[in-house]
N, C-alpha and C. Protein backbone atom coordinates (compact mmCIF):
# COMPACT_ATOMS: atom_id res chain seq x y z
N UNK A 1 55.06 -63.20 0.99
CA UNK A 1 54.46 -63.43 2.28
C UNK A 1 54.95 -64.74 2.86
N UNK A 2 54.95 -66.02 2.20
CA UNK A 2 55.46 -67.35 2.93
C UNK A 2 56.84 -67.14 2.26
N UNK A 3 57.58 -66.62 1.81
CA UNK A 3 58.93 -66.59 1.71
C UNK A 3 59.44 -66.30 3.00
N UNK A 4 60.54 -67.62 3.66
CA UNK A 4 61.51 -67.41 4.21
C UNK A 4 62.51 -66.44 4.63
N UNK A 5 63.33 -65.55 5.57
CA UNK A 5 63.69 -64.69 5.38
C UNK A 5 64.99 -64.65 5.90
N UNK A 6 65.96 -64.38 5.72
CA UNK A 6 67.06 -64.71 6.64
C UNK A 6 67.13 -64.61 8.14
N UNK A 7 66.03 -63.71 8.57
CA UNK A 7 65.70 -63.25 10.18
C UNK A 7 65.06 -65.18 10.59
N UNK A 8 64.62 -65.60 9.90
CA UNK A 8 63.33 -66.73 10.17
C UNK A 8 64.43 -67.24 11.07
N UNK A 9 64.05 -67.53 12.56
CA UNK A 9 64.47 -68.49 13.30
C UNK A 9 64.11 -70.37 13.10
N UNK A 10 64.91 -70.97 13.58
CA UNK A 10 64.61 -72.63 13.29
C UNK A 10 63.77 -73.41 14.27
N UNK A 11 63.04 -73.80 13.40
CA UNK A 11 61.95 -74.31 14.86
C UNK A 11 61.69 -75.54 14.58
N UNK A 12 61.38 -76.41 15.61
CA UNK A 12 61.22 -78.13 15.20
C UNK A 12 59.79 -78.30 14.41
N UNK A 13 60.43 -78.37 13.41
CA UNK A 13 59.16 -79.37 12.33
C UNK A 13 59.03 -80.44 12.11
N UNK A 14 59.99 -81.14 12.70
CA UNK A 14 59.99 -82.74 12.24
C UNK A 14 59.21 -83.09 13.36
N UNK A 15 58.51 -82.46 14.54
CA UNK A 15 57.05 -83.25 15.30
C UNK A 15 56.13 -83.14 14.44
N UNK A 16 55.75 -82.36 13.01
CA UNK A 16 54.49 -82.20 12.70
C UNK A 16 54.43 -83.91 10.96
N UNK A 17 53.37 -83.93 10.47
CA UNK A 17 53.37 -84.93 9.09
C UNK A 17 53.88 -84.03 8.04
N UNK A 18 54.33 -85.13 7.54
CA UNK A 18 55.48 -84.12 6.22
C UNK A 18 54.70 -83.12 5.39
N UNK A 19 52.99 -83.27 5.41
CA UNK A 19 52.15 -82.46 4.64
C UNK A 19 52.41 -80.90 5.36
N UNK A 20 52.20 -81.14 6.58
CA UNK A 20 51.78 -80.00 6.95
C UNK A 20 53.39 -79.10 7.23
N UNK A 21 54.40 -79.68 7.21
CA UNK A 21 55.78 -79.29 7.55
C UNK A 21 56.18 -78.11 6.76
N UNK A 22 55.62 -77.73 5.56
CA UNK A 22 55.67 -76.43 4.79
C UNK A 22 54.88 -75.52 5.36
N UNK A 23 54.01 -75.99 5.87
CA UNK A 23 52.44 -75.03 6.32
C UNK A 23 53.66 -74.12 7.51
N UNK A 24 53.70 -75.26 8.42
CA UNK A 24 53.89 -74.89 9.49
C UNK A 24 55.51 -74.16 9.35
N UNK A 25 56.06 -74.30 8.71
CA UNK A 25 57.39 -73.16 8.33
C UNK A 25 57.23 -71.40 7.60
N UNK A 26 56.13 -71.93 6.74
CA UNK A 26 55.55 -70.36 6.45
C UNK A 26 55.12 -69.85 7.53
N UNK A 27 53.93 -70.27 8.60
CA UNK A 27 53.33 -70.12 9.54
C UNK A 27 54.45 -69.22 10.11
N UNK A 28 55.33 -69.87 11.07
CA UNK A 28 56.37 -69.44 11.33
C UNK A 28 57.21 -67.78 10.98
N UNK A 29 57.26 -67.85 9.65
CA UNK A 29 57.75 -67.19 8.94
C UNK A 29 57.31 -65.97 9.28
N UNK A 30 55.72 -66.16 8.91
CA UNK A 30 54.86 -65.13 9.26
C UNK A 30 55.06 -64.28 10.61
N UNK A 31 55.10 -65.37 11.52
CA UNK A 31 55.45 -65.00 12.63
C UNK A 31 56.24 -63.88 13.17
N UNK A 32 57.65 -64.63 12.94
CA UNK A 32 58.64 -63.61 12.58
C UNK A 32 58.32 -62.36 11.85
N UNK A 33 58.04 -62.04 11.09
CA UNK A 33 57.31 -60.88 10.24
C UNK A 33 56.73 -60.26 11.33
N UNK A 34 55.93 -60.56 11.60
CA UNK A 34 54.95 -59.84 12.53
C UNK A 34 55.76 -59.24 14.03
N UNK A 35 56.49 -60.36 14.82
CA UNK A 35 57.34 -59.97 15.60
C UNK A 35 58.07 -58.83 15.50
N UNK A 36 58.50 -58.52 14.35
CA UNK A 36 59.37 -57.85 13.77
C UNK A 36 58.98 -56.14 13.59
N UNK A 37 57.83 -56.75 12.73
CA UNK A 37 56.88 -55.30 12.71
C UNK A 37 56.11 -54.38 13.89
N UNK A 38 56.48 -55.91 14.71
CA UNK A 38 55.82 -54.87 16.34
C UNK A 38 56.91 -54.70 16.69
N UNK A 39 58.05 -54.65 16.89
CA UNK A 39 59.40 -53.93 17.30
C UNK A 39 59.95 -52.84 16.31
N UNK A 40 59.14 -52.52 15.05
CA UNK A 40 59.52 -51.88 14.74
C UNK A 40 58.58 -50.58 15.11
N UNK A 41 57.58 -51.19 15.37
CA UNK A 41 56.88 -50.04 15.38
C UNK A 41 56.66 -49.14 16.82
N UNK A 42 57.62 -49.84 17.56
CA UNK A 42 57.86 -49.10 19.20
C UNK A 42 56.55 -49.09 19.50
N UNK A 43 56.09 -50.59 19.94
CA UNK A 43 54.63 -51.17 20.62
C UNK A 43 55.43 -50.81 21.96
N UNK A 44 56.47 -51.09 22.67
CA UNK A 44 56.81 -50.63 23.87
C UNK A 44 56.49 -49.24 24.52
N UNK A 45 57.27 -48.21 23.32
CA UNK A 45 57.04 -46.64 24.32
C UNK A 45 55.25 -46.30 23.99
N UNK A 46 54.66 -47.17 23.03
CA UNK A 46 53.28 -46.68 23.09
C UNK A 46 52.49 -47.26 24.20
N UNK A 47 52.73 -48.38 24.86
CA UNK A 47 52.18 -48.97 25.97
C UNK A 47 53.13 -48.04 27.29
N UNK A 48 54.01 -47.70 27.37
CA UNK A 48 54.76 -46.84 28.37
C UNK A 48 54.05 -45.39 28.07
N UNK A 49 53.26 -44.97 26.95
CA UNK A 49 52.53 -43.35 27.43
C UNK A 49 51.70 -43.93 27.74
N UNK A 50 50.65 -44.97 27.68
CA UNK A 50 49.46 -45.14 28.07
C UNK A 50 49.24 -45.61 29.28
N UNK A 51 50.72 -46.00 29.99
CA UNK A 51 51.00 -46.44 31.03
C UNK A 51 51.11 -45.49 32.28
N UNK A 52 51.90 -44.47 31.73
CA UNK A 52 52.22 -43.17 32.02
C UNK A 52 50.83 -42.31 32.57
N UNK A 53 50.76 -42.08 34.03
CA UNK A 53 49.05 -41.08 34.50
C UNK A 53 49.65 -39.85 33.64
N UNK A 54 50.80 -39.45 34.09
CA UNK A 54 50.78 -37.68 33.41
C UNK A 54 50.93 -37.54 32.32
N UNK A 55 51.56 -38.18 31.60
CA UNK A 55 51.16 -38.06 29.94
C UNK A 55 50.14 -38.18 29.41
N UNK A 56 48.95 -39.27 29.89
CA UNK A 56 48.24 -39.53 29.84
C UNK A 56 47.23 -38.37 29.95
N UNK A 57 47.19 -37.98 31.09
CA UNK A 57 46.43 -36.73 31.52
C UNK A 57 46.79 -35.70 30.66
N UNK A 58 48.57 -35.04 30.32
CA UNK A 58 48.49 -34.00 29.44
C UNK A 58 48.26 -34.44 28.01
N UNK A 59 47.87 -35.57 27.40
CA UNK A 59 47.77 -35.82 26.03
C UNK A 59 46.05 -35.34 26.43
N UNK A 60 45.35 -36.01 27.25
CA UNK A 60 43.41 -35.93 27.39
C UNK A 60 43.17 -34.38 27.28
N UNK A 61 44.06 -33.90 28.01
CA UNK A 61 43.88 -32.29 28.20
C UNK A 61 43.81 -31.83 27.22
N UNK A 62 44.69 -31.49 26.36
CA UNK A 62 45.20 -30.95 25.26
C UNK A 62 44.22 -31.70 24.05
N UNK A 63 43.69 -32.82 23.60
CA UNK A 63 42.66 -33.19 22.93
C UNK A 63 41.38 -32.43 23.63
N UNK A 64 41.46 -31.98 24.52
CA UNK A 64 39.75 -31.34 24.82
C UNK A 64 39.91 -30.35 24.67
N UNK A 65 41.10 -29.64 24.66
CA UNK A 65 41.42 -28.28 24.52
C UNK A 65 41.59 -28.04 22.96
N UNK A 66 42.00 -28.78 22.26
CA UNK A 66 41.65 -28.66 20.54
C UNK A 66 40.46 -28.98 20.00
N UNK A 67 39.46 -29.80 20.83
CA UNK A 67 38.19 -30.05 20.57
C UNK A 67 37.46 -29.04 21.06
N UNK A 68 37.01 -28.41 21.67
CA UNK A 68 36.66 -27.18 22.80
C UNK A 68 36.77 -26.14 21.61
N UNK A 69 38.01 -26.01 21.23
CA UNK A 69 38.33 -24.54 20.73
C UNK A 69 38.07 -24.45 19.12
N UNK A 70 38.19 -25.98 18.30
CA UNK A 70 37.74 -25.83 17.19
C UNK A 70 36.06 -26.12 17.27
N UNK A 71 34.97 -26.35 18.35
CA UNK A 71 34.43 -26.70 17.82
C UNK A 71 33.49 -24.97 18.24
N UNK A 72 34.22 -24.19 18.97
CA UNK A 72 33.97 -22.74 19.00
C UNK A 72 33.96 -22.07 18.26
N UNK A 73 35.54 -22.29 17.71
CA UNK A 73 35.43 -21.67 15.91
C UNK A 73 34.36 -21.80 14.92
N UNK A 74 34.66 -23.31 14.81
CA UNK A 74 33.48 -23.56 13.80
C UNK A 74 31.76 -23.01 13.91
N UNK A 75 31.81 -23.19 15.24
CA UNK A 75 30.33 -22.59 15.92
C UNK A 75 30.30 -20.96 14.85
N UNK A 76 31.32 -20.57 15.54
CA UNK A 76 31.36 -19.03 15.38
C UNK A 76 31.40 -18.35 13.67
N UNK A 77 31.74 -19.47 12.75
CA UNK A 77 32.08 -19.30 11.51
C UNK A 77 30.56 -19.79 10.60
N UNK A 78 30.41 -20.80 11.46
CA UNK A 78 28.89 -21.29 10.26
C UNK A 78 27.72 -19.79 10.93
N UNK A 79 27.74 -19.79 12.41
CA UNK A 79 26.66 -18.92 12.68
C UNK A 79 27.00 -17.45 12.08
N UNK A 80 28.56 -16.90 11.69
CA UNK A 80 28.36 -15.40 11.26
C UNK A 80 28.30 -15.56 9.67
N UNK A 81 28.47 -16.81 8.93
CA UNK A 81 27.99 -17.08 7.49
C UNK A 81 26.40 -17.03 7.33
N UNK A 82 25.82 -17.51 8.50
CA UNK A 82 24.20 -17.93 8.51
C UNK A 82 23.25 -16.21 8.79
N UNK A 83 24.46 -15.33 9.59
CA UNK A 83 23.97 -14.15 9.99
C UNK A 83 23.67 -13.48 8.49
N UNK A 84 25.19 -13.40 7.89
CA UNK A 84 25.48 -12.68 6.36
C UNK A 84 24.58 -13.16 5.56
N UNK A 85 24.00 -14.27 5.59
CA UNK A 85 22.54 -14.76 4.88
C UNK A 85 21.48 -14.43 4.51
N UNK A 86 21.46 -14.34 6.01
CA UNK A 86 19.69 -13.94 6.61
C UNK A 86 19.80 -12.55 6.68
N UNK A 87 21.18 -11.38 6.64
CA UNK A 87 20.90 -9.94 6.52
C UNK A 87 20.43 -9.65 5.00
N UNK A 88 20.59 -10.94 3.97
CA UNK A 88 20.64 -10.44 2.56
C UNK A 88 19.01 -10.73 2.20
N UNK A 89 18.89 -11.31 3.34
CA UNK A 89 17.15 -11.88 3.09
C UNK A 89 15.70 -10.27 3.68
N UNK A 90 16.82 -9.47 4.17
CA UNK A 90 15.59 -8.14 4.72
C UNK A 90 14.70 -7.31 3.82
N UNK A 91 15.31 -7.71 2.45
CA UNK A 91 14.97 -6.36 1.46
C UNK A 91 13.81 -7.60 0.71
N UNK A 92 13.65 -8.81 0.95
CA UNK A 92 12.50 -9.78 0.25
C UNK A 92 11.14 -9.42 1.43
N UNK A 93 10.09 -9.02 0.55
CA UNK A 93 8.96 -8.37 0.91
C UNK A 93 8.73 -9.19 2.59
N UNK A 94 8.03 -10.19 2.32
CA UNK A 94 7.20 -11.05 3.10
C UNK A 94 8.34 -11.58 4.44
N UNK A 95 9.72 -12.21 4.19
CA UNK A 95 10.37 -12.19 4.92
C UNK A 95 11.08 -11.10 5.79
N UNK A 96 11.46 -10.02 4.80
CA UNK A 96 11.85 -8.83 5.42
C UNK A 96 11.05 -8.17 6.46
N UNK A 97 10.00 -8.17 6.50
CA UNK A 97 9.09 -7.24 7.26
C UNK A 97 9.29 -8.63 8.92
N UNK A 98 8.80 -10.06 8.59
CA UNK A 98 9.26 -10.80 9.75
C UNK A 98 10.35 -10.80 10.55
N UNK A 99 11.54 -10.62 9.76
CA UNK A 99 13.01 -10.13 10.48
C UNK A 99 13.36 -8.91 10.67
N UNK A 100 12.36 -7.88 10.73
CA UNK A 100 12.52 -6.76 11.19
C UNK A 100 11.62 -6.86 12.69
N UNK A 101 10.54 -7.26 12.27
CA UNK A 101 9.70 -7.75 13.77
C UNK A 101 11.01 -8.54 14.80
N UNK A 102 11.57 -8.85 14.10
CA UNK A 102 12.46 -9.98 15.02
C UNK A 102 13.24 -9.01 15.45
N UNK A 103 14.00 -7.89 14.75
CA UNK A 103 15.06 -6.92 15.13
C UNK A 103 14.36 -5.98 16.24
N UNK A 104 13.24 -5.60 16.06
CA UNK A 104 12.31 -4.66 16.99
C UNK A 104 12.13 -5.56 18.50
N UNK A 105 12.12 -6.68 18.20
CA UNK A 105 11.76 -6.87 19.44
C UNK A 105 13.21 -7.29 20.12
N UNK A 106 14.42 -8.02 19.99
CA UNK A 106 15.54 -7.34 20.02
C UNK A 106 16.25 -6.83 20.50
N UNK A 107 16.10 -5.54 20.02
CA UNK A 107 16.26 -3.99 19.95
C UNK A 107 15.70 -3.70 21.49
N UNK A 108 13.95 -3.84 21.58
CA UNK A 108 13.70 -3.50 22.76
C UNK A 108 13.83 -4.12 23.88
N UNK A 109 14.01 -5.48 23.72
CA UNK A 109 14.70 -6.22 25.34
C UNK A 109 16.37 -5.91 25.58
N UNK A 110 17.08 -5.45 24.96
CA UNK A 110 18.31 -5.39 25.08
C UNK A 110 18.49 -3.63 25.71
């Protein structure tokens, strides 16, 4: 981490006290590092989509449109697991006879 690197640019240390003249060269160092790692990591084209209205807009779209549609699925998957449940629950005395009341009535508004 405070190792020097051949990238390390030269910067005036002889304004600072000879104590702190190591500090402030790692410091540095670091610097560079970091500089480095934000150019590598194309901080530019990520501030240019966010910059961007229509990308912008078709990235929002398309997240509501994968949110929307999985959270339909999932709707649709826990409630026909919860159905297959509660059909295995008709043939238990005390409950069965209640979810048949439930099917009768149902049955006759539909």
């Amino acid at each position: 981490m405070g190792n020097p690197t051949e990238k390390t640019r030269n910067y005036e240390v002889d304004d600072h006290p000879f104590e702190l003249r190591h500090e402030v060269k790692r410091l540095n160092a670091r610097l560079d590092q970091i500089a480095d790692s934000l150019e590598k990591s194309e901080f530019k084209d990520i501030l240019e989509n966010y910059t961007d209205p229509k990308k912008r807009i078709i990235t929002n779209l398309m997240a509501g449109i994968s949110r929307g549609l999985g959270l339909s699925l999932g709707t649709f998957i826990v409630l026909g697991i919860l159905g297959y449940i509660v059909s295995l629950f008709i043939n238990v005395p005390v409950i069965g006879e209640y979810l048949a009341e439930i099917k009768k009535y149902i049955d006759a508004n539909s």
